[in-house]
N, C-alpha and C. Protein backbone atom coordinates (compact mmCIF):
# COMPACT_ATOMS: atom_id res chain seq x y z
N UNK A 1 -75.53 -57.36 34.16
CA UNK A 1 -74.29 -58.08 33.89
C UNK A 1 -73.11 -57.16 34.17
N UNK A 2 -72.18 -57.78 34.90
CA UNK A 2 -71.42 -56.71 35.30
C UNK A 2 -70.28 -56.48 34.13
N UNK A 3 -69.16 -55.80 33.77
CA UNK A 3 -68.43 -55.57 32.99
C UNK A 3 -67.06 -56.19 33.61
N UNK A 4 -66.61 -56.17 34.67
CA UNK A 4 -65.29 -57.26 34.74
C UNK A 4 -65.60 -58.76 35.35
N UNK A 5 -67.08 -58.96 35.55
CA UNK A 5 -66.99 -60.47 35.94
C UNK A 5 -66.83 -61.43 34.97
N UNK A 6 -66.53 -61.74 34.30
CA UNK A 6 -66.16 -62.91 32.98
C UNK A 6 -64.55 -63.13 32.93
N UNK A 7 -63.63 -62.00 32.89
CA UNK A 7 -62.12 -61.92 33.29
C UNK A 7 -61.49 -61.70 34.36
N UNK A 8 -62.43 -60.99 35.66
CA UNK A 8 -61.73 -60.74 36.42
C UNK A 8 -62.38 -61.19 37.55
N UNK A 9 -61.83 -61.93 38.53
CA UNK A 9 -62.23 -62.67 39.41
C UNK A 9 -62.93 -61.32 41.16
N UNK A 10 -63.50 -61.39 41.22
CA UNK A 10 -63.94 -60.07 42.83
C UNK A 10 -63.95 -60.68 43.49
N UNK A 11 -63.03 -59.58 45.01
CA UNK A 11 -63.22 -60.24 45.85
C UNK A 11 -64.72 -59.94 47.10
N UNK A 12 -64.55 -60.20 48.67
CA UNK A 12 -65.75 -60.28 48.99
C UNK A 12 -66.23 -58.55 49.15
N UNK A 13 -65.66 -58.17 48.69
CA UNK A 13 -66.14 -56.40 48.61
C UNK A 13 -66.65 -56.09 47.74
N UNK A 14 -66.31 -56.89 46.19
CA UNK A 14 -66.87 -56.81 45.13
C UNK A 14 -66.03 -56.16 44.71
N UNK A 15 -64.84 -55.89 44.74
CA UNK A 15 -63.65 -55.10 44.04
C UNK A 15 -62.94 -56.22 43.15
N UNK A 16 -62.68 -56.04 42.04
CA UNK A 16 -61.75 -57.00 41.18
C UNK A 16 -60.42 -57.50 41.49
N UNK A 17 -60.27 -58.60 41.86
CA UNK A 17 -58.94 -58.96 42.24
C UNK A 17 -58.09 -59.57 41.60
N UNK A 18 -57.08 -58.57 41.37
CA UNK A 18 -55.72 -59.15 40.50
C UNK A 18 -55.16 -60.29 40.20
N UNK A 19 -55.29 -60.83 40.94
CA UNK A 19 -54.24 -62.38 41.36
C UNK A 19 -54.17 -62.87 40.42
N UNK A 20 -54.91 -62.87 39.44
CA UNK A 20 -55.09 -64.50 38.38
C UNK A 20 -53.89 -63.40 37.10
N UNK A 21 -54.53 -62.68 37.26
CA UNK A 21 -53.28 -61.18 36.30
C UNK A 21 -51.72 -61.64 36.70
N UNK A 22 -51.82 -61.45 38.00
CA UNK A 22 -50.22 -61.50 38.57
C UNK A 22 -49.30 -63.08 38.48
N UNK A 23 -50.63 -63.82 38.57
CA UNK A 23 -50.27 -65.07 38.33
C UNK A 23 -49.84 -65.68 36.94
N UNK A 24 -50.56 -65.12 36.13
CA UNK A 24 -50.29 -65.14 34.64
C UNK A 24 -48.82 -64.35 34.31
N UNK A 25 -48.54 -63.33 34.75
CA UNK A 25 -47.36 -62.39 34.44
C UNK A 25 -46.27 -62.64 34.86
N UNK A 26 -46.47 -64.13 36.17
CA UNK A 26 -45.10 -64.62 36.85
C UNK A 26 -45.13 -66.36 35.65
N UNK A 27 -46.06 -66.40 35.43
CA UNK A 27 -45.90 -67.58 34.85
C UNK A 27 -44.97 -67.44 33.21
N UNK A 28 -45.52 -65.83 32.78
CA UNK A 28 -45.21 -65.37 31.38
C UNK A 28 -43.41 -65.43 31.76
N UNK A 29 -42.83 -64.92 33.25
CA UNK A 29 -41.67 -64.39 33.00
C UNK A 29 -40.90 -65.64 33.75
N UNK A 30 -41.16 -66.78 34.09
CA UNK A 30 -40.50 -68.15 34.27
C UNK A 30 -40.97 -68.76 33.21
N UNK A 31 -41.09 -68.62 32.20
CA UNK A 31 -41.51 -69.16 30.63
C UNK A 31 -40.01 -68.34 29.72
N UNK A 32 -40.42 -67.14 29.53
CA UNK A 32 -39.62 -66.16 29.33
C UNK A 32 -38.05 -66.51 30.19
N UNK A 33 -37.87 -66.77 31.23
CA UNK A 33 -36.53 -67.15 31.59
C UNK A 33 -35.97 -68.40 31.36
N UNK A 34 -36.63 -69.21 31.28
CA UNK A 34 -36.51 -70.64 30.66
C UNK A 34 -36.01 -70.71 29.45
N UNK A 35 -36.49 -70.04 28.30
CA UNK A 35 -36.13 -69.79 26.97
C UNK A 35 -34.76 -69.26 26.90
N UNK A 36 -34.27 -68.29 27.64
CA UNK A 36 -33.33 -67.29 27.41
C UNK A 36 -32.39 -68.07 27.86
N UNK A 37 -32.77 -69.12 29.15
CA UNK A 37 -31.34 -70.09 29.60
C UNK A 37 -31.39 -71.08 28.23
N UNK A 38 -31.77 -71.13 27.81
CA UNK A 38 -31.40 -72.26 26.53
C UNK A 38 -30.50 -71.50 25.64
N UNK A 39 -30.59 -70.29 25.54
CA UNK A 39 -29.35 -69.90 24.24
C UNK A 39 -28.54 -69.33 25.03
N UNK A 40 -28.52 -68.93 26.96
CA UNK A 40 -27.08 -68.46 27.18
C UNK A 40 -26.21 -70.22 27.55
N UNK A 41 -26.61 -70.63 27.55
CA UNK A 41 -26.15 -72.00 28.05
C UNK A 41 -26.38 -72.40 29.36
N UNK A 42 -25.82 -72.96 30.28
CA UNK A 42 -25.62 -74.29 31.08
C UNK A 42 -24.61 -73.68 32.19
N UNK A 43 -24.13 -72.60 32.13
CA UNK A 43 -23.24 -71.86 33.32
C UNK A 43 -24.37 -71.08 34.48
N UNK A 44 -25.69 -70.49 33.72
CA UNK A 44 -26.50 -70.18 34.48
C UNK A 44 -27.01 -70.64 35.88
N UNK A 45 -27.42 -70.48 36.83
CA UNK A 45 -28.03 -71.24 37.82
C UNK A 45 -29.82 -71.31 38.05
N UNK A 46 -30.17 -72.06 37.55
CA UNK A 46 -31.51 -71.77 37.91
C UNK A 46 -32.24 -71.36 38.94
N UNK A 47 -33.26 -70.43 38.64
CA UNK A 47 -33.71 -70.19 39.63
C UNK A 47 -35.02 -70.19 39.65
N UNK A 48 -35.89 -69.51 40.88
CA UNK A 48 -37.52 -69.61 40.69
C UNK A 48 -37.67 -68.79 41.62
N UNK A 49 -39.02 -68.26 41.63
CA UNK A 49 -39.85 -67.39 42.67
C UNK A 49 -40.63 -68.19 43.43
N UNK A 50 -40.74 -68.53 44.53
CA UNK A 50 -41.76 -69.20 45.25
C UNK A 50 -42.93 -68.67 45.80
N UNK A 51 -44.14 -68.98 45.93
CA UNK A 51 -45.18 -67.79 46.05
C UNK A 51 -45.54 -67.77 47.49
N UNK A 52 -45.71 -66.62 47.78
CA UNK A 52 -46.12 -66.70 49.47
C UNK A 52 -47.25 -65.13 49.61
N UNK A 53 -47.75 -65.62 50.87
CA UNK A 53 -48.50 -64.70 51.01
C UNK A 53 -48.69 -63.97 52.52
N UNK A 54 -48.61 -62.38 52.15
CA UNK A 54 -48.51 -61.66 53.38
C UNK A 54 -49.69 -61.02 53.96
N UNK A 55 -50.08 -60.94 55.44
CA UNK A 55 -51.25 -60.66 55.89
C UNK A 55 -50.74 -59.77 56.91
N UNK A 56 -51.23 -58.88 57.15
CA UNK A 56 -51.07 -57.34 58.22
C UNK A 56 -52.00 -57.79 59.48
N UNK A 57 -51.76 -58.09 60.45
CA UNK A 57 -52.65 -58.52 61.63
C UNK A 57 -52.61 -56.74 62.62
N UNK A 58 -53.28 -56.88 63.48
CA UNK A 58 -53.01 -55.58 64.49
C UNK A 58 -51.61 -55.49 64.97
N UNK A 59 -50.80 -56.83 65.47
CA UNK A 59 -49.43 -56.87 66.03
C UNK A 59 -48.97 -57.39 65.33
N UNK A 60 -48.82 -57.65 64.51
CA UNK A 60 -47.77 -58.59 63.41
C UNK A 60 -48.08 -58.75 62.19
N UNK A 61 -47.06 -59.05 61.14
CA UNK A 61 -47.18 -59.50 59.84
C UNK A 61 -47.40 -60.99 59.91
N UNK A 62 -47.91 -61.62 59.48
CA UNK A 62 -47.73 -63.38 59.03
C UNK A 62 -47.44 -63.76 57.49
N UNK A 63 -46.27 -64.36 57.02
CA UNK A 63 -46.05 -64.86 55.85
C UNK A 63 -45.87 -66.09 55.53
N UNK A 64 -46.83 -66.74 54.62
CA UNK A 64 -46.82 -68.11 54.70
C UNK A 64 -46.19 -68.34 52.80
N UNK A 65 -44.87 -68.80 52.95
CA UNK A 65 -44.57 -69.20 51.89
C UNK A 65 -44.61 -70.50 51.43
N UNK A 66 -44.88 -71.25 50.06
CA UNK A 66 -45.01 -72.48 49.67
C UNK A 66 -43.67 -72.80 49.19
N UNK A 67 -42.93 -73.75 49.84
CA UNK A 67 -41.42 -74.47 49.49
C UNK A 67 -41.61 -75.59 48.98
N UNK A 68 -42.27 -76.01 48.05
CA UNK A 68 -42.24 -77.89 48.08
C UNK A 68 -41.04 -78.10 47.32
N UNK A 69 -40.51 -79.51 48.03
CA UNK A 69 -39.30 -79.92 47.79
C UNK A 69 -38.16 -79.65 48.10
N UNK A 70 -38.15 -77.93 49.47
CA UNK A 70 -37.17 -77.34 49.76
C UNK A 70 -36.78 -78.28 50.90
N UNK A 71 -35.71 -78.14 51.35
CA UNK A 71 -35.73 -78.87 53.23
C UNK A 71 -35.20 -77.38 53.83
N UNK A 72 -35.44 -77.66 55.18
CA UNK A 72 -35.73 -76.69 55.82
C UNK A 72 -34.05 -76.53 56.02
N UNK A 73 -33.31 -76.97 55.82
CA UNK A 73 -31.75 -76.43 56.34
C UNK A 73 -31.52 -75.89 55.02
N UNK A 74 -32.01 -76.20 53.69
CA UNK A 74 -31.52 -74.90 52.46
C UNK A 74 -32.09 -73.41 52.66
N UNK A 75 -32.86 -73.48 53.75
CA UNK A 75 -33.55 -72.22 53.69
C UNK A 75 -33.26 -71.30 55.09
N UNK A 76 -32.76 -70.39 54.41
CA UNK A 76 -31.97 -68.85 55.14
C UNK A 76 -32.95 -67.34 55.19
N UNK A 77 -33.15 -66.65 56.48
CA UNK A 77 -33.87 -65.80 56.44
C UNK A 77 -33.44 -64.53 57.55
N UNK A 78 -33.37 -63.89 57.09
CA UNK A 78 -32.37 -62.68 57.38
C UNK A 78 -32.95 -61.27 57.57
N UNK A 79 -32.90 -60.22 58.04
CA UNK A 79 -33.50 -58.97 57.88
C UNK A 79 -31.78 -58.31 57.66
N UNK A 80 -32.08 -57.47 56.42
CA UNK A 80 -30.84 -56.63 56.22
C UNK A 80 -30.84 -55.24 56.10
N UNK A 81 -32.35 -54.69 56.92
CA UNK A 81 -31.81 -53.59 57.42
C UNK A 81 -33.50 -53.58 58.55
N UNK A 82 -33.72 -52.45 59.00
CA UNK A 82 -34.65 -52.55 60.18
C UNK A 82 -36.36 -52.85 59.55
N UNK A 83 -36.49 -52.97 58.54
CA UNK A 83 -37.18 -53.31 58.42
C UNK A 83 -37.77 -54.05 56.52
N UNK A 84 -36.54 -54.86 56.37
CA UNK A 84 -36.70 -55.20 55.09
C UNK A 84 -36.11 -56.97 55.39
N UNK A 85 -36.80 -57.75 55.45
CA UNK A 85 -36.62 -58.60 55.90
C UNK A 85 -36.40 -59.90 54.20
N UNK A 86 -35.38 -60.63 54.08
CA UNK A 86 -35.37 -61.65 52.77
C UNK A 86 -34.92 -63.28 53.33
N UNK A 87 -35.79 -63.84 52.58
CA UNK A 87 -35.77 -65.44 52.62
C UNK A 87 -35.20 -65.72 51.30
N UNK A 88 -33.97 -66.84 51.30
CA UNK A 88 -33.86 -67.46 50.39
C UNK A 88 -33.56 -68.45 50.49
N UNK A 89 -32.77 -69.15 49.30
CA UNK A 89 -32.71 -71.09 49.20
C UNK A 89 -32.53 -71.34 47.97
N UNK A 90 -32.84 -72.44 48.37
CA UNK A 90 -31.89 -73.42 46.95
C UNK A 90 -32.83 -74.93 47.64
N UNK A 91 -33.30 -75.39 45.95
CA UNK A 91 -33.87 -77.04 45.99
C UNK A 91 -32.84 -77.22 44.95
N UNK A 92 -32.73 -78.88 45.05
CA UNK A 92 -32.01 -79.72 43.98
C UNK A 92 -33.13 -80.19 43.20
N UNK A 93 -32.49 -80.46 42.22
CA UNK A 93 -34.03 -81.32 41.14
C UNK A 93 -33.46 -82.75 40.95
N UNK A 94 -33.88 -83.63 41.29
CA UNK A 94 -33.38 -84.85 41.03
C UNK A 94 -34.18 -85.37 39.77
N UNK A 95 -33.23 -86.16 38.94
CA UNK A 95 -33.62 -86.91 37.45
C UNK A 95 -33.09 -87.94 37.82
N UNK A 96 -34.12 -88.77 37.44
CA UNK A 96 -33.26 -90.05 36.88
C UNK A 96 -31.61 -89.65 35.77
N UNK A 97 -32.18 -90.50 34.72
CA UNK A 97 -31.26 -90.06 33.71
C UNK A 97 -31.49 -88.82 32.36
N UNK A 98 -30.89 -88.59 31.88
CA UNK A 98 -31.07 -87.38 31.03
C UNK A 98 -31.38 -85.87 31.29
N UNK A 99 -31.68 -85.21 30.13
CA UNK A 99 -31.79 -83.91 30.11
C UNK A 99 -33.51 -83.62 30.11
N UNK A 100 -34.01 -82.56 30.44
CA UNK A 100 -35.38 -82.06 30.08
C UNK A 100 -36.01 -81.84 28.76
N UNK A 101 -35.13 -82.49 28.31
CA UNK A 101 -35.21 -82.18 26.57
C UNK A 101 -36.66 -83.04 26.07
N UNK A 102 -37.12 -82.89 25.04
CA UNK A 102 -37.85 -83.82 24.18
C UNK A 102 -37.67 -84.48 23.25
N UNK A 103 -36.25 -84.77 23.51
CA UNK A 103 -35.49 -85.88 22.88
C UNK A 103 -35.08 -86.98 22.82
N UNK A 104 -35.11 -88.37 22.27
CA UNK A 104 -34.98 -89.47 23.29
C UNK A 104 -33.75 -89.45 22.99
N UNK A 105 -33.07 -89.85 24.36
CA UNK A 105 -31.75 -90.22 25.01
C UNK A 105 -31.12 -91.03 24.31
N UNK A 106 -29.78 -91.29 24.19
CA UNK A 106 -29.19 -92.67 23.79
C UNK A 106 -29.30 -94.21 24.95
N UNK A 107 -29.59 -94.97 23.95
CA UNK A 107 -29.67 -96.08 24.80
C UNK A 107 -28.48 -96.57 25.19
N UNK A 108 -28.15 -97.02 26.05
CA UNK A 108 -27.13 -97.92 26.99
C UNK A 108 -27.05 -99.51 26.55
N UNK A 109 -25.76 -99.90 25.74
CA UNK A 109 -25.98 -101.23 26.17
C UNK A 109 -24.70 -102.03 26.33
N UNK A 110 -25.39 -102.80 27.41
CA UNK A 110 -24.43 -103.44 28.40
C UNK A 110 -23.67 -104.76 27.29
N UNK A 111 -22.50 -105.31 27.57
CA UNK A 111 -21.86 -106.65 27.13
C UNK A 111 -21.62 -107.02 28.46
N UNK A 112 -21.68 -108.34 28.50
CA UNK A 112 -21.49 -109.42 29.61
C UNK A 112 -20.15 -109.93 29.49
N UNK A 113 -19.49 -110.59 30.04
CA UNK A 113 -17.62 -110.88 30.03
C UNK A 113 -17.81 -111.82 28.88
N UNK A 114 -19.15 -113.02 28.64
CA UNK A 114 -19.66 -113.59 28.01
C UNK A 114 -19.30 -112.98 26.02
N UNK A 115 -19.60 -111.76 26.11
CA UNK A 115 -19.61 -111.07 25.00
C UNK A 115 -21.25 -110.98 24.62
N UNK A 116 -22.06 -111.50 25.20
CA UNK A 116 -23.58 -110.96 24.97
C UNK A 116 -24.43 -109.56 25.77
N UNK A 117 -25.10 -109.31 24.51
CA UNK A 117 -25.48 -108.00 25.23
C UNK A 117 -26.67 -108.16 26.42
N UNK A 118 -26.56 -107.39 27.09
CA UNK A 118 -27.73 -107.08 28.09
C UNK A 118 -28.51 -106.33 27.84
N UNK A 119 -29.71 -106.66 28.46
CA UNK A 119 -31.23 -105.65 27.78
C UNK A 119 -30.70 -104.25 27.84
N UNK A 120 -31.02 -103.79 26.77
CA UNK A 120 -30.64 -102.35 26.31
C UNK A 120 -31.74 -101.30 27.48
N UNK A 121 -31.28 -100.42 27.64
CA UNK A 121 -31.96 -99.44 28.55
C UNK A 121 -32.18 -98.55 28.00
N UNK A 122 -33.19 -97.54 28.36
CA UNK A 122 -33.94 -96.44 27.32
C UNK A 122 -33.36 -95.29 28.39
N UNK A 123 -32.80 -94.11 27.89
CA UNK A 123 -32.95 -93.29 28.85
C UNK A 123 -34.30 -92.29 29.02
N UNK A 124 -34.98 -91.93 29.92
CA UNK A 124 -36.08 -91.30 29.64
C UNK A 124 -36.22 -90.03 28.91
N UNK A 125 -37.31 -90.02 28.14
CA UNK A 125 -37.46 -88.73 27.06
C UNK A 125 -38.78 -88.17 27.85
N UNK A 126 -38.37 -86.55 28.58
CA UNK A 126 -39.37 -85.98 29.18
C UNK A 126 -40.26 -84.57 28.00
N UNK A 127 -41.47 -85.43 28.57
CA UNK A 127 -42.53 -84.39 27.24
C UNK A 127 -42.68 -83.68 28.50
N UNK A 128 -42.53 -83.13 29.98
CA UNK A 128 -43.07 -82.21 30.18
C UNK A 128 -42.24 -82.04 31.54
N UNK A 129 -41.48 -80.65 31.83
CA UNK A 129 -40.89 -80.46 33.13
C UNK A 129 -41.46 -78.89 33.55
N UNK A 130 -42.26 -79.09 34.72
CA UNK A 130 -42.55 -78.20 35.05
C UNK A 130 -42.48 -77.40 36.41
N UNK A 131 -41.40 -78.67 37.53
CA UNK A 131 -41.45 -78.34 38.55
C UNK A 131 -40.02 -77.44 38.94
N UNK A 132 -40.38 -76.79 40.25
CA UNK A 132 -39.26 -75.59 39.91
C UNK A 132 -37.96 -76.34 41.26
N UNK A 133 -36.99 -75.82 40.33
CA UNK A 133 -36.13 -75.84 41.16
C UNK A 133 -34.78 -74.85 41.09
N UNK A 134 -33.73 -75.19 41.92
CA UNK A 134 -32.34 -73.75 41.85
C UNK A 134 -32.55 -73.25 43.10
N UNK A 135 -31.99 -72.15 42.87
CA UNK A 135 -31.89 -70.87 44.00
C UNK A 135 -33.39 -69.60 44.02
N UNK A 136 -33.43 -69.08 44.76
CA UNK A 136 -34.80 -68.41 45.14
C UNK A 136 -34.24 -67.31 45.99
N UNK A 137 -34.82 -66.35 45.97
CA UNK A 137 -34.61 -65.41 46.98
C UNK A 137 -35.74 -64.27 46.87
N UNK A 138 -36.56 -63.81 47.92
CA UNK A 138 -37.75 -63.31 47.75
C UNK A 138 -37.57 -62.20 49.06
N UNK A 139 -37.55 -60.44 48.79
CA UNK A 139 -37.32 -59.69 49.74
C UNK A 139 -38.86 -58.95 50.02
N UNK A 140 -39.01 -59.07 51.56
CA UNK A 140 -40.18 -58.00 52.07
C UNK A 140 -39.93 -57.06 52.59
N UNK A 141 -40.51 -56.17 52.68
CA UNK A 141 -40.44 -54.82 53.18
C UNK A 141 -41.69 -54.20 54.09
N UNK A 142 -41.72 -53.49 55.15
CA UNK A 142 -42.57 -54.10 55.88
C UNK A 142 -42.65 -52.36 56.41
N UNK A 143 -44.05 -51.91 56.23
CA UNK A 143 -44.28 -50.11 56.47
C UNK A 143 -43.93 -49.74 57.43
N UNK A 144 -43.57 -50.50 58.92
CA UNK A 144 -43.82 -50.24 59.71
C UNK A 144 -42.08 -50.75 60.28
N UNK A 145 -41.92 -50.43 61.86
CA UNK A 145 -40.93 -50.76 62.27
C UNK A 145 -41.46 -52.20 62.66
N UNK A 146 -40.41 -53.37 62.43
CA UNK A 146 -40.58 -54.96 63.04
C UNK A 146 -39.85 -54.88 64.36
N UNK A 147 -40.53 -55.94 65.52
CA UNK A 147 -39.49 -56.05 66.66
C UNK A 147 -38.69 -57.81 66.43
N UNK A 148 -37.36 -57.44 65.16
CA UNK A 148 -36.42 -58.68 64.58
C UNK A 148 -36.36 -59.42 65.92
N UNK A 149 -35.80 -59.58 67.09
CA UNK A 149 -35.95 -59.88 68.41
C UNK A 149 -37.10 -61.24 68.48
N UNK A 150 -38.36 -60.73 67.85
CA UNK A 150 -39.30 -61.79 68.48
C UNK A 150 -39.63 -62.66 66.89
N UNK A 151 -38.88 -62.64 65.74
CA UNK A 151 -39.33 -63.09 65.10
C UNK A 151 -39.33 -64.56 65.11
N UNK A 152 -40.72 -65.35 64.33
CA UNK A 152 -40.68 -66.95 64.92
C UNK A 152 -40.91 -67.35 63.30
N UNK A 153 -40.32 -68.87 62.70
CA UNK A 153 -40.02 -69.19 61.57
C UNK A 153 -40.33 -70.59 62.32
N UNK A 154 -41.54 -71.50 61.29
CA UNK A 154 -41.67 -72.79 61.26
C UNK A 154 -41.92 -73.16 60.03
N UNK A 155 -41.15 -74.47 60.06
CA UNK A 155 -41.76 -75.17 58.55
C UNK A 155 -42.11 -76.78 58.70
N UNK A 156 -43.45 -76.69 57.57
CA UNK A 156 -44.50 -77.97 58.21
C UNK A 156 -44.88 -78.30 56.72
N UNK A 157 -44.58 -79.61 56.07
CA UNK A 157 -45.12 -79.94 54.75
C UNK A 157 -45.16 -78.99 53.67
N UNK A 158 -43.64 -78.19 53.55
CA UNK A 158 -43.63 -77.73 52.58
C UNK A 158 -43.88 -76.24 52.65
N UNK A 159 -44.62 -75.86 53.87
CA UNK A 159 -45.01 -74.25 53.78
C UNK A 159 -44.19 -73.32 54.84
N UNK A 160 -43.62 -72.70 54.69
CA UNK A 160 -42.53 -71.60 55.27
C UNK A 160 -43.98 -70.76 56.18
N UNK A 161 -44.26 -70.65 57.92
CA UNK A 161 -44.60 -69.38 58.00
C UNK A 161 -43.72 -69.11 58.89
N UNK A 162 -43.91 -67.63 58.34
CA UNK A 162 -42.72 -66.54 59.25
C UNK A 162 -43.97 -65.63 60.34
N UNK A 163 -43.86 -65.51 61.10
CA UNK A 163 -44.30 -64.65 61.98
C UNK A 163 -43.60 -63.63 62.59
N UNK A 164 -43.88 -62.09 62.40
CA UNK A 164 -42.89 -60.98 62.15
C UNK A 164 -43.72 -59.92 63.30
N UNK A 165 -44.03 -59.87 64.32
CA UNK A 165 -44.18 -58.89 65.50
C UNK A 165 -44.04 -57.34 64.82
N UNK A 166 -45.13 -56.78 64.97
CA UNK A 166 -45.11 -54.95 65.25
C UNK A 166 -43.92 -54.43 66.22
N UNK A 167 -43.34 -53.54 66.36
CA UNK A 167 -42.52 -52.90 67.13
C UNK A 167 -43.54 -51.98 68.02
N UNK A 168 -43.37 -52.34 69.41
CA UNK A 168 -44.63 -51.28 70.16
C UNK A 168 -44.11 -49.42 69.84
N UNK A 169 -45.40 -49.23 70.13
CA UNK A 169 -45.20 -47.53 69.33
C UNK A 169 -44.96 -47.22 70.48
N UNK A 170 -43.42 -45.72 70.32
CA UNK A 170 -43.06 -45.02 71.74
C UNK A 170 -43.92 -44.37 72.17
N UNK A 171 -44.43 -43.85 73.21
CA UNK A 171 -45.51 -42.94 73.16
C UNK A 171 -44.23 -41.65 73.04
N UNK A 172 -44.66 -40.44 72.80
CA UNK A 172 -44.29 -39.03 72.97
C UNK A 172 -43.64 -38.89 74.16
N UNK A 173 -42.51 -37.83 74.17
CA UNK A 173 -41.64 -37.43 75.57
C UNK A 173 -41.75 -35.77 75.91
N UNK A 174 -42.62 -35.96 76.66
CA UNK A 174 -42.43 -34.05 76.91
C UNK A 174 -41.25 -34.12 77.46
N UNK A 175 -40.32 -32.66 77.16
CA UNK A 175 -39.11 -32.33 77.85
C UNK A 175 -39.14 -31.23 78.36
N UNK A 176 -38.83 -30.97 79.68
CA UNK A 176 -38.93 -29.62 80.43
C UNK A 176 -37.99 -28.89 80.18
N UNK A 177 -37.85 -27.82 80.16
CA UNK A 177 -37.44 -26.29 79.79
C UNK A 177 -36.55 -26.33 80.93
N UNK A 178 -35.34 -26.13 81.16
CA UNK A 178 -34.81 -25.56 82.71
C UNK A 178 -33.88 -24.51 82.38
């Protein structure tokens, strides 16, 4: 019986892989930020981390980030210096009526010119909001030199991939003596 298989998930090497850790510790600190916007108030802007994932190929990086609900014109991607490249954005959250609260709303009710009322309307009372929305901004950094020049950005149902080119290596310059 091994000693981290019950908590910790391995991957195909048989090395223990973090993820479900890291996943828990982003979930702890958008829990944790959620709370803290409730007692600074309503001037704040919300925000979120969107999760994406980076893969090292021989010539290139590939990053496939998950946007649902973003559209592709809120989303801006930039390198701000030679090799630190950041995506960000902004989703709207659309509600019907009310707040995220677990409170029920005041009802609405209509009078007719008549002087009779019209069916009263409930505003909705949400027991559970969990989808993210606001501003985002997520920076990579990348070991190597990128060639910015060839970089290619598509988005298809929600998933951001960026495709980020190696910079070809100079070879060496002998210099003659004269």
């Amino acid at each position: 019986m091994s000693l981290w298989h019950p908590r910790f998930s391995h991957t195909h090497s048989g090395a223990p892989s973090f993820s479900s850790l890291f996943r828990m510790l982003d979930d702890f600190d958008r829990y944790a930020s959620q709370q803290l916007g409730r007692f600074e108030g309503s001037t704040s802007v919300a925000s979120f981390s969107p999760r994406f994932d980076l893969a090292e190929h021989n010539n290139k990086y590939v990053l496939q980030g998950e946007l649902p609900g973003v559209a592709p014109q809120n989303v801006e991607i930039e390198f701000t210096d030679d090799q630190t490249l950041v995506v960000r954005g902004r989703t709207e959250h659309s509600r019907t009526e009310g707040d995220p609260a677990l409170l029920e709303g005041p009802s609405e009710t209509k009078r007719s010119e008549g002087g009779e009322e019209a069916a009263s309307r409930q505003k909705p009372r949400y027991w559970l909001s969990e989808r993210s929305y606001g501003e985002f901004s997520r920076v990579f950094t990348f070991p190597a030199a990128v060639d910015q020049d060839k970089v290619q950005a598509k988005f298809k149902d929600g998933v951001l991939d960026i495709t980020v080119p190696k910079a070809e290596k100079r070879g060496g310059k002998r210099i003659t003596i004269q």
